[in-house]
PDB file of N, CA and C in Angstrom:
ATOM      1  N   UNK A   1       0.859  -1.171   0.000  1.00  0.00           N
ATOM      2  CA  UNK A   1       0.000   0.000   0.000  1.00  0.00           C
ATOM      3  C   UNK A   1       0.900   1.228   0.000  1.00  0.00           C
ATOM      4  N   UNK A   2       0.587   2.416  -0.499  1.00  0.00           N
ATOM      5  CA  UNK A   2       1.243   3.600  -0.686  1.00  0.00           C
ATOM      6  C   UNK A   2       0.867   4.348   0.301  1.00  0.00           C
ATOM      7  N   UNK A   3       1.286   5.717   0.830  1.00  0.00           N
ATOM      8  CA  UNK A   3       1.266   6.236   1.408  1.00  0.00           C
ATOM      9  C   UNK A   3      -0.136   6.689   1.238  1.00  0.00           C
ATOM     10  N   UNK A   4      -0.111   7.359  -0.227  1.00  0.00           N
ATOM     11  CA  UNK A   4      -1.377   8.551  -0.274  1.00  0.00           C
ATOM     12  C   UNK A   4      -2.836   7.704   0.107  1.00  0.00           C
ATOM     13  N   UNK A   5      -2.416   6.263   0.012  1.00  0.00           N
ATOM     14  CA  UNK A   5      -3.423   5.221  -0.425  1.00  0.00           C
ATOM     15  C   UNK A   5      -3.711   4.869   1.179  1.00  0.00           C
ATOM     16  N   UNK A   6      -2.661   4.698   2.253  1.00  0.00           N
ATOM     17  CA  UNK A   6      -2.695   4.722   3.555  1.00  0.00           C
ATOM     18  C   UNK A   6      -3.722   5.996   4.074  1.00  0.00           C
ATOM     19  N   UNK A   7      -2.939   7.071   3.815  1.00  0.00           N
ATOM     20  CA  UNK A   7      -3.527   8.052   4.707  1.00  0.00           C
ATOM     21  C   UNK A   7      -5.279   8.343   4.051  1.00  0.00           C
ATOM     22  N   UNK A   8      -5.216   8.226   3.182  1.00  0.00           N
ATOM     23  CA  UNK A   8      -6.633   8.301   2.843  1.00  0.00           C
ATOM     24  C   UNK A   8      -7.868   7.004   2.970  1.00  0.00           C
ATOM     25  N   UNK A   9      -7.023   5.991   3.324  1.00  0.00           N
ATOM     26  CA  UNK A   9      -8.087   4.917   3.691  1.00  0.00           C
ATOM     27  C   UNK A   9      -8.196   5.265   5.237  1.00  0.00           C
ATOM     28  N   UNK A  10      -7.345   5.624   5.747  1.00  0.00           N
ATOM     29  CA  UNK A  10      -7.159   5.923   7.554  1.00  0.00           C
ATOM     30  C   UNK A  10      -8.701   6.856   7.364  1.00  0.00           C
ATOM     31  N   UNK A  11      -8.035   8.146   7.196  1.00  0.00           N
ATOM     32  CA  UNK A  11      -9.445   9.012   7.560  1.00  0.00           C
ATOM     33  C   UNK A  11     -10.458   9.083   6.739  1.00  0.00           C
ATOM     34  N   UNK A  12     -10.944   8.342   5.761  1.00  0.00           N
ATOM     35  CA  UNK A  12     -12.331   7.773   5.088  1.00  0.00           C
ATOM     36  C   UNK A  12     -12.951   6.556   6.448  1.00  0.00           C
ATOM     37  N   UNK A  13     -11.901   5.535   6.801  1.00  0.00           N
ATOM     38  CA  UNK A  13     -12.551   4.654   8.034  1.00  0.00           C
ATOM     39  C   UNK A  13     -12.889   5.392   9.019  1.00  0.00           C
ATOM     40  N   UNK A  14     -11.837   6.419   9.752  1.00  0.00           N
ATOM     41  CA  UNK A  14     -12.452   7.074  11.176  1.00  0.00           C
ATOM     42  C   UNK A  14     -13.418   7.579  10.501  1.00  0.00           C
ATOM     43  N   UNK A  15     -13.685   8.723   9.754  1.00  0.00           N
ATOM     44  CA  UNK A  15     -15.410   9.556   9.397  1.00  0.00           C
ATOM     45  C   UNK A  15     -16.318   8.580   9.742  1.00  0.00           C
ATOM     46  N   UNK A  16     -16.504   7.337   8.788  1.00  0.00           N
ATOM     47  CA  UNK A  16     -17.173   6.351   8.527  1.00  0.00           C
ATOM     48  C   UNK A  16     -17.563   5.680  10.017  1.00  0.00           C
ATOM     49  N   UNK A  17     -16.596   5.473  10.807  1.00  0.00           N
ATOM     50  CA  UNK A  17     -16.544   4.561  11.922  1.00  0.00           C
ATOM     51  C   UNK A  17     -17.209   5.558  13.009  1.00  0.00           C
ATOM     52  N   UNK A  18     -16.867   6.780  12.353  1.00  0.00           N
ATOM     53  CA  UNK A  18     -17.762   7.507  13.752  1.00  0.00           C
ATOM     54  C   UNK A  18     -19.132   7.611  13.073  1.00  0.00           C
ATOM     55  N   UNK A  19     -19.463   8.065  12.170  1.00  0.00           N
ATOM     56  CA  UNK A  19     -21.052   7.914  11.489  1.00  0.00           C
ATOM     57  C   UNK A  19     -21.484   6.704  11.688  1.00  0.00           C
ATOM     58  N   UNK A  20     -21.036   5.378  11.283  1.00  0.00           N
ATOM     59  CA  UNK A  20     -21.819   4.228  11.873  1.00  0.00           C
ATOM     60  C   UNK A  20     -21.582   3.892  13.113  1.00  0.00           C
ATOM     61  N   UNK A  21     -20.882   4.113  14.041  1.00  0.00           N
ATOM     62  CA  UNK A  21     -21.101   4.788  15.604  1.00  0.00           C
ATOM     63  C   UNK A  21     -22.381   5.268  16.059  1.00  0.00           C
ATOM     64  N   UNK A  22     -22.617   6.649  15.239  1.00  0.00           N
ATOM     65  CA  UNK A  22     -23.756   7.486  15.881  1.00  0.00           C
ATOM     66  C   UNK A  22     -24.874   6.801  15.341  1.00  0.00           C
ATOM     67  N   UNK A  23     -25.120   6.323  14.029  1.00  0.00           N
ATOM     68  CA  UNK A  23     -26.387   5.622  13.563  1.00  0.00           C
ATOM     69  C   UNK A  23     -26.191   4.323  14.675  1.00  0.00           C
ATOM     70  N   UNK A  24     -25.372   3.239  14.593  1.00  0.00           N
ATOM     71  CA  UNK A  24     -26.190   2.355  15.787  1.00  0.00           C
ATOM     72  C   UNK A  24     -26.629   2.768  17.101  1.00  0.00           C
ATOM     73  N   UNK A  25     -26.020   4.148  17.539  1.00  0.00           N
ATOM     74  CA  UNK A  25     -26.605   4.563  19.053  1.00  0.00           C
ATOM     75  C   UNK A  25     -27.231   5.187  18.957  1.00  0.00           C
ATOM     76  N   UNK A  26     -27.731   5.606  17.996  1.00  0.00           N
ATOM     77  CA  UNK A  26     -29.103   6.828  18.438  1.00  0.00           C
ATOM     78  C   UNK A  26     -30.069   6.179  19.185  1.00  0.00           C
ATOM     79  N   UNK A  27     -30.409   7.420  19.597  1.00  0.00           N
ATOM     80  CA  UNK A  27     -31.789   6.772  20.317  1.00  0.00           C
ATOM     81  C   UNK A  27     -31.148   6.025  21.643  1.00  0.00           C
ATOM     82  N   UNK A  28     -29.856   5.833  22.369  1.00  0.00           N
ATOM     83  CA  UNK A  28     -29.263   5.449  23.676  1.00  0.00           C
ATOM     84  C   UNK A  28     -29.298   6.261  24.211  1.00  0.00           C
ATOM     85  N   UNK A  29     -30.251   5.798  25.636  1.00  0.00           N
ATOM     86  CA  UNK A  29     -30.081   7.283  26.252  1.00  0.00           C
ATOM     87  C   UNK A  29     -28.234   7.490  27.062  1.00  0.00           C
ATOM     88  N   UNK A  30     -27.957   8.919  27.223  1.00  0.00           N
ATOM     89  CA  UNK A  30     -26.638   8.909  27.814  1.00  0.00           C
ATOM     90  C   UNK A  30     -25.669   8.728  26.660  1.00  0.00           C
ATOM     91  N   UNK A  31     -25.417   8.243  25.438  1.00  0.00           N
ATOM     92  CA  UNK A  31     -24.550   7.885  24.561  1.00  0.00           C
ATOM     93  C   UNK A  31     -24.548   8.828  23.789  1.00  0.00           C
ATOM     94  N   UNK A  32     -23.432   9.945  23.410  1.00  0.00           N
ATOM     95  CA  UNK A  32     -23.171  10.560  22.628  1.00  0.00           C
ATOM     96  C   UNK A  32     -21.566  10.461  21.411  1.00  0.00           C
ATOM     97  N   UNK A  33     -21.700   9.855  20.566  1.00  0.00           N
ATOM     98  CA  UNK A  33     -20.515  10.135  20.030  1.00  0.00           C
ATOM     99  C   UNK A  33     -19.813  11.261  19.056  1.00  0.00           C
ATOM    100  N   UNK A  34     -18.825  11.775  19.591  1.00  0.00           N
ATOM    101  CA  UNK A  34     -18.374  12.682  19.101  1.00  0.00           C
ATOM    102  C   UNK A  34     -19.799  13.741  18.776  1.00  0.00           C
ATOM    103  N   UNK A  35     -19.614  14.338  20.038  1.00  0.00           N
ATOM    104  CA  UNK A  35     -20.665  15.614  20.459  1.00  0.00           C
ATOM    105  C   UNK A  35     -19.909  16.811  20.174  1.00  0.00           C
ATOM    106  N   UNK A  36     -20.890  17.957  20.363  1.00  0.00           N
ATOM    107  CA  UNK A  36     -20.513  19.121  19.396  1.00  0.00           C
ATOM    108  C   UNK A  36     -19.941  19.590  20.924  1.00  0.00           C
ATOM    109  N   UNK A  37     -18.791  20.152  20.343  1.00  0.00           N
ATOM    110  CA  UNK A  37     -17.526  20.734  21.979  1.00  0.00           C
ATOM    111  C   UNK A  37     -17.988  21.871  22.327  1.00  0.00           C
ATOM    112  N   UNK A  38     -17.760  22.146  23.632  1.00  0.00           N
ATOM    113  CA  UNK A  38     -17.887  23.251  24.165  1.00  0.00           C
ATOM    114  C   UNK A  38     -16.441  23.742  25.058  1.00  0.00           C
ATOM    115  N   UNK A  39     -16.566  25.052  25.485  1.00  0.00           N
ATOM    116  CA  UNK A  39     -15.118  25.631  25.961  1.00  0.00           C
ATOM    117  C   UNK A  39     -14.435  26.145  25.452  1.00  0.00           C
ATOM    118  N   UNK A  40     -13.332  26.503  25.833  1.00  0.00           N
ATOM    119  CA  UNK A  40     -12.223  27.034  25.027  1.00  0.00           C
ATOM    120  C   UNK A  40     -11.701  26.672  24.225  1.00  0.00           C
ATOM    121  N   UNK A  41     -10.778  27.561  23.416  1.00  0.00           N
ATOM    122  CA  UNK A  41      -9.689  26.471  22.340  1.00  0.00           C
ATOM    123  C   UNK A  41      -8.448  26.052  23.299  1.00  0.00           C
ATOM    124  N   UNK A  42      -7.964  27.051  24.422  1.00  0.00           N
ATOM    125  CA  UNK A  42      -6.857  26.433  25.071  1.00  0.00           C
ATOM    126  C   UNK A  42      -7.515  25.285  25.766  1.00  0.00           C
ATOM    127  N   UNK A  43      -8.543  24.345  26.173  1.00  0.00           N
ATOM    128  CA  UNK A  43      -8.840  23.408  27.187  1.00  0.00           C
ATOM    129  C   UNK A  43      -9.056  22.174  26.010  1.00  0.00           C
ATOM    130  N   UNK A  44      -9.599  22.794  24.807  1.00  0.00           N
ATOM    131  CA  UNK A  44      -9.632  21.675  23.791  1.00  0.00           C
ATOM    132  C   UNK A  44      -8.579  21.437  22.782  1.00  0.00           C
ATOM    133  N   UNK A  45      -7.009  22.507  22.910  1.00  0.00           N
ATOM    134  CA  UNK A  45      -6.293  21.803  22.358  1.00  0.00           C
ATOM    135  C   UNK A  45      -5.473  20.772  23.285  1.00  0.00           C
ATOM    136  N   UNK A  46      -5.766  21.060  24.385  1.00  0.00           N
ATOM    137  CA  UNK A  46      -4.827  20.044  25.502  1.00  0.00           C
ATOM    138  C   UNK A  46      -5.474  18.728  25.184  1.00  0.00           C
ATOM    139  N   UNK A  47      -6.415  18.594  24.428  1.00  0.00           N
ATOM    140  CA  UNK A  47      -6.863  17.242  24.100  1.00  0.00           C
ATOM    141  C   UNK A  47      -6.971  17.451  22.700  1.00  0.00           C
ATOM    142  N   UNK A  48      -6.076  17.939  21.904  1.00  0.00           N
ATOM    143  CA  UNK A  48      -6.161  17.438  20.507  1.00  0.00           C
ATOM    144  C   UNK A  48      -7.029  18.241  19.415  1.00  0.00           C
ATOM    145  N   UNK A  49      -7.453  19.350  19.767  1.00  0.00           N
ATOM    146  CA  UNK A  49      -8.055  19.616  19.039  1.00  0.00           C
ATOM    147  C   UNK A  49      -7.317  21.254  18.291  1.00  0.00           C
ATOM    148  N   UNK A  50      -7.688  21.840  17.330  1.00  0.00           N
ATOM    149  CA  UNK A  50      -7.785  23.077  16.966  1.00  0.00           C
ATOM    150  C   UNK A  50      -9.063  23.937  16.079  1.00  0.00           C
ATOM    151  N   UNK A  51      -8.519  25.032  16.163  1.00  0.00           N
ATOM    152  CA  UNK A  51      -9.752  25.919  16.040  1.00  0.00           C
ATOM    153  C   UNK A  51      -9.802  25.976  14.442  1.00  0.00           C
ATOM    154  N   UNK A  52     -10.703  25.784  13.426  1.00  0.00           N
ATOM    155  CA  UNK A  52     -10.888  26.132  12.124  1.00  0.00           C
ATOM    156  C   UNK A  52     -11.748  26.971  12.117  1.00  0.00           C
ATOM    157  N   UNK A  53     -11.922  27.429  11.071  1.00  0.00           N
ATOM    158  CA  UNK A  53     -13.072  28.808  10.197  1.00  0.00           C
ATOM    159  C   UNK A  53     -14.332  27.765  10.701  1.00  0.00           C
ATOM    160  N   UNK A  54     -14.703  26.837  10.298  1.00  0.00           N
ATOM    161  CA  UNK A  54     -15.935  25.939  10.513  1.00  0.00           C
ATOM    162  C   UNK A  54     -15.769  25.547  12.303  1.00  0.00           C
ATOM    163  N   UNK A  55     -15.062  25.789  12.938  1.00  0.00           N
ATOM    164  CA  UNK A  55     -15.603  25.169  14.192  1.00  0.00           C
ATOM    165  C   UNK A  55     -14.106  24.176  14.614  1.00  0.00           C
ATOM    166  N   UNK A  56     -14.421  23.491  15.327  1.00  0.00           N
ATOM    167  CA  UNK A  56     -13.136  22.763  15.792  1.00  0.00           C
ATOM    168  C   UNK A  56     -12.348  21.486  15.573  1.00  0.00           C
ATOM    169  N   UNK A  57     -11.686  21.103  15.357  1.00  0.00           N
ATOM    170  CA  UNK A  57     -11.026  19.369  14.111  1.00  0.00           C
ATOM    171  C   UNK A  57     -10.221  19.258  15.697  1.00  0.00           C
ATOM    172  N   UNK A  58     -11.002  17.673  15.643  1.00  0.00           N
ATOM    173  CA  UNK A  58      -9.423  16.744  15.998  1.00  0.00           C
ATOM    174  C   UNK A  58      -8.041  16.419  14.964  1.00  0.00           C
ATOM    175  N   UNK A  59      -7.186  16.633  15.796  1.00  0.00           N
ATOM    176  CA  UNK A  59      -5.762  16.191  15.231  1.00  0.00           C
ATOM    177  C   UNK A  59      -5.811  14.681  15.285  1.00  0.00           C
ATOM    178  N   UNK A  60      -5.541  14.466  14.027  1.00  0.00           N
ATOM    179  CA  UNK A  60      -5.090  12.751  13.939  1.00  0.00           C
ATOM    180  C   UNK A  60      -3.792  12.914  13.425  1.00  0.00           C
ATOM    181  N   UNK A  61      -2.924  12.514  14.131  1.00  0.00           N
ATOM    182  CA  UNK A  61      -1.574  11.926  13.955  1.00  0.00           C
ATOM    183  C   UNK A  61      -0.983  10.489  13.098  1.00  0.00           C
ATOM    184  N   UNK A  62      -0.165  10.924  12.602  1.00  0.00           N
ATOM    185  CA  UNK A  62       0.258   9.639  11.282  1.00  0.00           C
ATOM    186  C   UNK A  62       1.923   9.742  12.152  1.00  0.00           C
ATOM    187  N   UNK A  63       2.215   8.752  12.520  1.00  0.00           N
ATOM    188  CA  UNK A  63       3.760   8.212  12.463  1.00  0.00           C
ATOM    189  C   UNK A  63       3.584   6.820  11.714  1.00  0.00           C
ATOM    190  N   UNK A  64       4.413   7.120  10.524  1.00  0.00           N
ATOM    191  CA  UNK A  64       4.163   6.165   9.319  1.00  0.00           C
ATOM    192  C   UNK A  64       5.764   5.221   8.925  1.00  0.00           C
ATOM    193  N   UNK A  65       5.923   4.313   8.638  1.00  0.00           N
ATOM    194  CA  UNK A  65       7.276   3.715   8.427  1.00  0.00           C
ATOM    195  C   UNK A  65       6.996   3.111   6.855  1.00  0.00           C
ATOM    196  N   UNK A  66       8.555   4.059   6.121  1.00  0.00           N
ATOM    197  CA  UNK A  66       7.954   3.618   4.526  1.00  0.00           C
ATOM    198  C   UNK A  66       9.091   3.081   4.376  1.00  0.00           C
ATOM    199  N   UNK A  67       8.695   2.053   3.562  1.00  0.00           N
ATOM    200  CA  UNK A  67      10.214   1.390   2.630  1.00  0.00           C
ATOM    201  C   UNK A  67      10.416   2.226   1.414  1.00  0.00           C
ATOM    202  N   UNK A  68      11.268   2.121   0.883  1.00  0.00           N
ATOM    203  CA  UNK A  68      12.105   2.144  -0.442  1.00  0.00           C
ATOM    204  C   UNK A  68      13.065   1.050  -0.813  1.00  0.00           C
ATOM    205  N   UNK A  69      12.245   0.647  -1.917  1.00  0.00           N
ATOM    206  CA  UNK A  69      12.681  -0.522  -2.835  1.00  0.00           C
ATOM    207  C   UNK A  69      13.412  -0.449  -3.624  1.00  0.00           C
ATOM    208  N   UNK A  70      14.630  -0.781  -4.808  1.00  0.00           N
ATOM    209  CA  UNK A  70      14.722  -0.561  -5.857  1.00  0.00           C
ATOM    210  C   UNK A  70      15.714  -2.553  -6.146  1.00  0.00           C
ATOM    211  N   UNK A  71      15.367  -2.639  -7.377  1.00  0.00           N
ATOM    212  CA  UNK A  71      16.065  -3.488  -7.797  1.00  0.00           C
ATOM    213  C   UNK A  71      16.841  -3.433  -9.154  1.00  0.00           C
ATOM    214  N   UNK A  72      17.806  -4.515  -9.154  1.00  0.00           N
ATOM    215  CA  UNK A  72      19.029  -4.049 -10.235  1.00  0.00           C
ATOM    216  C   UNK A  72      18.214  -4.470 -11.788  1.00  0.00           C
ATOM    217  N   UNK A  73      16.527  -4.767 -11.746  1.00  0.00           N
ATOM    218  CA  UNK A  73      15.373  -4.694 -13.071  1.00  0.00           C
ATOM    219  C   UNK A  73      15.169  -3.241 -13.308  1.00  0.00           C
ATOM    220  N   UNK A  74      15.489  -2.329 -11.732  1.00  0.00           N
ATOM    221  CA  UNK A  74      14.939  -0.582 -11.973  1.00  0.00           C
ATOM    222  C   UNK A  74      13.914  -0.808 -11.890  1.00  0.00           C
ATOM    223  N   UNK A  75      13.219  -2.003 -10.684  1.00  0.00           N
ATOM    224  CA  UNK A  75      12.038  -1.672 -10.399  1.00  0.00           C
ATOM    225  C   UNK A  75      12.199  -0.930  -8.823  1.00  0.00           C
ATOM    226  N   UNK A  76      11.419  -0.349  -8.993  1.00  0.00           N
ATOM    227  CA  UNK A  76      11.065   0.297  -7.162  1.00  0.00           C
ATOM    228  C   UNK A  76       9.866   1.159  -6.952  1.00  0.00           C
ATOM    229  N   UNK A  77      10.244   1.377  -5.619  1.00  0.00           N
ATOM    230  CA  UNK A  77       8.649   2.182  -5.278  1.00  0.00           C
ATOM    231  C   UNK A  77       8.777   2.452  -3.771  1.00  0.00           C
ATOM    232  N   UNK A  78       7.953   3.071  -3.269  1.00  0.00           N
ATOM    233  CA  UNK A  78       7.638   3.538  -2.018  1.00  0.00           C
ATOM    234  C   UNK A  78       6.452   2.665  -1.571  1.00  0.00           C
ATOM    235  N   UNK A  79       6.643   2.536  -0.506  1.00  0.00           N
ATOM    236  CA  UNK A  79       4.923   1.720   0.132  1.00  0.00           C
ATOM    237  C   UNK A  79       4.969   2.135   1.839  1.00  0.00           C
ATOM    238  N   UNK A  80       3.685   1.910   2.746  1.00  0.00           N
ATOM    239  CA  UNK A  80       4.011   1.573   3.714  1.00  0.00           C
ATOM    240  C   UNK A  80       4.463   0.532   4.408  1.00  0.00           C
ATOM    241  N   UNK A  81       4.890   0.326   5.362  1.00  0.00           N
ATOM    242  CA  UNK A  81       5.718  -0.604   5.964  1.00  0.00           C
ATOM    243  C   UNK A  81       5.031  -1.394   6.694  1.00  0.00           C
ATOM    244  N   UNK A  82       4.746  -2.597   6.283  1.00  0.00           N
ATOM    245  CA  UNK A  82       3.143  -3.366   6.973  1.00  0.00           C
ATOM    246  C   UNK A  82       4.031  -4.720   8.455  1.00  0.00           C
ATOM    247  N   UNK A  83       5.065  -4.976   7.947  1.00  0.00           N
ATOM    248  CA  UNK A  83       5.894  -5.747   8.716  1.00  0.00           C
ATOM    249  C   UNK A  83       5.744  -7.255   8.312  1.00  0.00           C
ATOM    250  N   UNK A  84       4.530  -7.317   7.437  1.00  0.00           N
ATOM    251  CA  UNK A  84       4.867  -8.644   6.483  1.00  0.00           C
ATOM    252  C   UNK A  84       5.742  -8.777   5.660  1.00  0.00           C
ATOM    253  N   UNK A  85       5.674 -10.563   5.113  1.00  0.00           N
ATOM    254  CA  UNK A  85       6.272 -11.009   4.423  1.00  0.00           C
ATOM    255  C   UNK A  85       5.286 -10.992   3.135  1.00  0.00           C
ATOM    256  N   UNK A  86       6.232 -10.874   1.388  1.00  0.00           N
ATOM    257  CA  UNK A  86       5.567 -11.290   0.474  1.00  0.00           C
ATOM    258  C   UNK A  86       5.496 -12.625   0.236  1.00  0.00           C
ATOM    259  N   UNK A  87       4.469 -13.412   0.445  1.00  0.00           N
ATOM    260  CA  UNK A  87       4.466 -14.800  -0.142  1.00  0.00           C
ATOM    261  C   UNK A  87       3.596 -14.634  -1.103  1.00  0.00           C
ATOM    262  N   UNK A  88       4.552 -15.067  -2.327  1.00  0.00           N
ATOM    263  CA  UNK A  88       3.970 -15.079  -3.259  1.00  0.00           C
ATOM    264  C   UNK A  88       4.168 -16.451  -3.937  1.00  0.00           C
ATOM    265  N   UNK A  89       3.402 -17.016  -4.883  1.00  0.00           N
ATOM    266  CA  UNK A  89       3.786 -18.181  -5.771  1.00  0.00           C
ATOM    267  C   UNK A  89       4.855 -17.929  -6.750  1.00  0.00           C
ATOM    268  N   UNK A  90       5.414 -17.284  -7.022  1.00  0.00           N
ATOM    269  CA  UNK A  90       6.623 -17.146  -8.215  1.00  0.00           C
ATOM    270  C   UNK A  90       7.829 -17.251  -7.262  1.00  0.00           C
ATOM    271  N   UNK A  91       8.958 -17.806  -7.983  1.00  0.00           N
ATOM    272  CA  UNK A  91      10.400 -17.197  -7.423  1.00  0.00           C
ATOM    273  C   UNK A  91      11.287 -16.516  -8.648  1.00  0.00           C
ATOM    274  N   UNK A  92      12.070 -15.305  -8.083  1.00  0.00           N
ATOM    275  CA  UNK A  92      12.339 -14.756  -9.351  1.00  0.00           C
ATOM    276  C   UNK A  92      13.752 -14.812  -8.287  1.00  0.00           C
ATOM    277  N   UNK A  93      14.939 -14.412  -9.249  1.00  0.00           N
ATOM    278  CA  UNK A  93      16.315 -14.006  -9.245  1.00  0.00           C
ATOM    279  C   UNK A  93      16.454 -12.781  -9.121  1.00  0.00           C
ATOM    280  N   UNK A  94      17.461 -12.406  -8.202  1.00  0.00           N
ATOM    281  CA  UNK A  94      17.934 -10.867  -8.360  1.00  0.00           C
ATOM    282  C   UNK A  94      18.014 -10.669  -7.280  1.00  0.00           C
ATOM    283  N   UNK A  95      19.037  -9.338  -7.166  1.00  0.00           N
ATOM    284  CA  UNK A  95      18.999  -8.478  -5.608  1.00  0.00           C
ATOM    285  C   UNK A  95      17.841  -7.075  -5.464  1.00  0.00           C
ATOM    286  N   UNK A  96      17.602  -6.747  -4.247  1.00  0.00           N
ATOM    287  CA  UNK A  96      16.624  -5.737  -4.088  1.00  0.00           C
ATOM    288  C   UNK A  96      17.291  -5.248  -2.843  1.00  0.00           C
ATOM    289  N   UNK A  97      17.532  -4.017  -2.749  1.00  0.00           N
ATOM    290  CA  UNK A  97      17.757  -2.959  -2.161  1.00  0.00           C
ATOM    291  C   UNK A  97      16.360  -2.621  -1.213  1.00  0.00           C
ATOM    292  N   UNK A  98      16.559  -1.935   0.051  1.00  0.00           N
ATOM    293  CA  UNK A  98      15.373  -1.152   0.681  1.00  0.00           C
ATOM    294  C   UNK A  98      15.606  -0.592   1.948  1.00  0.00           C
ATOM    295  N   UNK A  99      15.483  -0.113   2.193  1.00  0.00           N
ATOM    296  CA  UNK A  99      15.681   1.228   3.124  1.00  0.00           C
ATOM    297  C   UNK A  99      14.305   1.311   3.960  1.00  0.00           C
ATOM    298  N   UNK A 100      14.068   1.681   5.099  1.00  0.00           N
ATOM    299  CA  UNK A 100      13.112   1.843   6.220  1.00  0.00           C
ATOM    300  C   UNK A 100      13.491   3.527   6.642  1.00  0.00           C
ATOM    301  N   UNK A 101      12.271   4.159   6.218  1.00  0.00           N
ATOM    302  CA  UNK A 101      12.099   5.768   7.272  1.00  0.00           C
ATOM    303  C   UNK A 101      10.993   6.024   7.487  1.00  0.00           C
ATOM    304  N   UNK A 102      10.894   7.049   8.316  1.00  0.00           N
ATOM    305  CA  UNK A 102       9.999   7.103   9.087  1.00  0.00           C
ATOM    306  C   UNK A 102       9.216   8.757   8.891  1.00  0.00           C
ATOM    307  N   UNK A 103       7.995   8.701   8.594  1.00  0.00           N
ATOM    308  CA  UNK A 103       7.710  10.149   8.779  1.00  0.00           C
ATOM    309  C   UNK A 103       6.601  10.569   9.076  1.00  0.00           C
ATOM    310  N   UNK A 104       6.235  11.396  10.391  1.00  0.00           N
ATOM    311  CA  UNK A 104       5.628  11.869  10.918  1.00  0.00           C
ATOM    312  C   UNK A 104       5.019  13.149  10.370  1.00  0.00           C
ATOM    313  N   UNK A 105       3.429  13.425  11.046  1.00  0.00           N
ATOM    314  CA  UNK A 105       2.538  14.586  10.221  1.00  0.00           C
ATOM    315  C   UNK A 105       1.417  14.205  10.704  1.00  0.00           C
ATOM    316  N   UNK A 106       0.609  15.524  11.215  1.00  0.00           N
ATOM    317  CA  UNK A 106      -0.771  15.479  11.921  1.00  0.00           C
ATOM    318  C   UNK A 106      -1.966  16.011  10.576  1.00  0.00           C
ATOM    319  N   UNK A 107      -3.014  16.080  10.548  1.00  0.00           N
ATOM    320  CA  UNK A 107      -4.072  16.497   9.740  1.00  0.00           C
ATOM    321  C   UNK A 107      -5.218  16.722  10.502  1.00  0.00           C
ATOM    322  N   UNK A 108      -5.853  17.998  10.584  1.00  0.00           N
ATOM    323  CA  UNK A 108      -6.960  18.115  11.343  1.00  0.00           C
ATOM    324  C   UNK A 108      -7.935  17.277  10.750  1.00  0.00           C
ATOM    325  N   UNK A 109      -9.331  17.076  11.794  1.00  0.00           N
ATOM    326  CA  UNK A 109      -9.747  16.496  10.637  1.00  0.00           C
ATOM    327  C   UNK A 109     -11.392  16.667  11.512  1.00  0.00           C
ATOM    328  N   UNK A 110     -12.636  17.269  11.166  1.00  0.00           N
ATOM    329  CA  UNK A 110     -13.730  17.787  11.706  1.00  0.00           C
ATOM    330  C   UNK A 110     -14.250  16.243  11.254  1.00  0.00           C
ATOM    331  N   UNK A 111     -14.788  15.744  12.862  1.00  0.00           N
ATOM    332  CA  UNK A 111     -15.878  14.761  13.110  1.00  0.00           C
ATOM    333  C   UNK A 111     -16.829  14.725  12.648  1.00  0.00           C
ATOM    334  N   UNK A 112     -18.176  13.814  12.597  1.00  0.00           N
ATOM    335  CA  UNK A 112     -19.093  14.240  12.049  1.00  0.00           C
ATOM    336  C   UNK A 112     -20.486  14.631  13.695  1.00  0.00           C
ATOM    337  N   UNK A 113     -20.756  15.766  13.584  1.00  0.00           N
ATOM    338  CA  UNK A 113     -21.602  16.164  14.291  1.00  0.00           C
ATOM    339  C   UNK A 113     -20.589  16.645  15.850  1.00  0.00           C
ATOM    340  N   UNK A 114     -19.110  16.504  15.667  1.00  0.00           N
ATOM    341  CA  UNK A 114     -18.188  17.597  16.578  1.00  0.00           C
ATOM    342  C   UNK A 114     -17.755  18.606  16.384  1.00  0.00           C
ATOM    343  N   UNK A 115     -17.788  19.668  15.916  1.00  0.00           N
ATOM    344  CA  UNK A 115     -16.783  20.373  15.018  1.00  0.00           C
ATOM    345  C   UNK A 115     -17.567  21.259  15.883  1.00  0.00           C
ATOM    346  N   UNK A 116     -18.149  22.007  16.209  1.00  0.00           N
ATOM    347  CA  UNK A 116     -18.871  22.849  16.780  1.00  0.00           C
ATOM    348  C   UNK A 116     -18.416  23.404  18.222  1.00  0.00           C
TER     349      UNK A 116
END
């Protein structure tokens, strides 16, 4: 998997996971998920949050570990770093090169029915 392909399946699932969150609990009494905030911005960034034009985003944090591949075919690529093995049915010949780094980066990102 690629990066752009990582970070965008990440926060398509949280949206998603908090919307089908709030649809199975409606209607619980006492159960609110991801409720519209109240307070300050200094009391709600001590928990992650910041202030936008629309109202207020949690910070979701990415510490991500990518390889870099290349082989002496001049194939390569970037991916994330899943900590598996490829088992695959073929065996091919050759050496492959790859490298492990690491890179960190937050993205706000407005809840559905928190942002407020």
């Amino acid at each position: 998997m690629d990066l752009k392909e990582f970070v965008s399946e990440t926060l398509v699932q949280i949206t998603e996971g908090v919307s089908d969150a709030q649809r199975r609990t409606e209607g619980q009494e006492g159960v609110q998920i991801s409720p519209p905030l109240q307070g300050n911005l200094n009391t709600a960034s001590e928990h992650g949050f910041v202030s936008t034009s629309k109202g207020k985003a949690q910070v979701v944090k990415f510490d991500v570990a990518l390889t870099v591949t290349s082989s002496e075919k001049g194939k390569g690529g970037i991916g994330v770093f899943s900590g598996m093995l490829n088992v695959g049915g073929g065996v091919e010949s050759g050496s492959e090169n790859s490298s492990l780094s690491r890179v960190q980066f937050a993205i706000p990102l407005m809840l559905p029915g928190g942002g407020r």
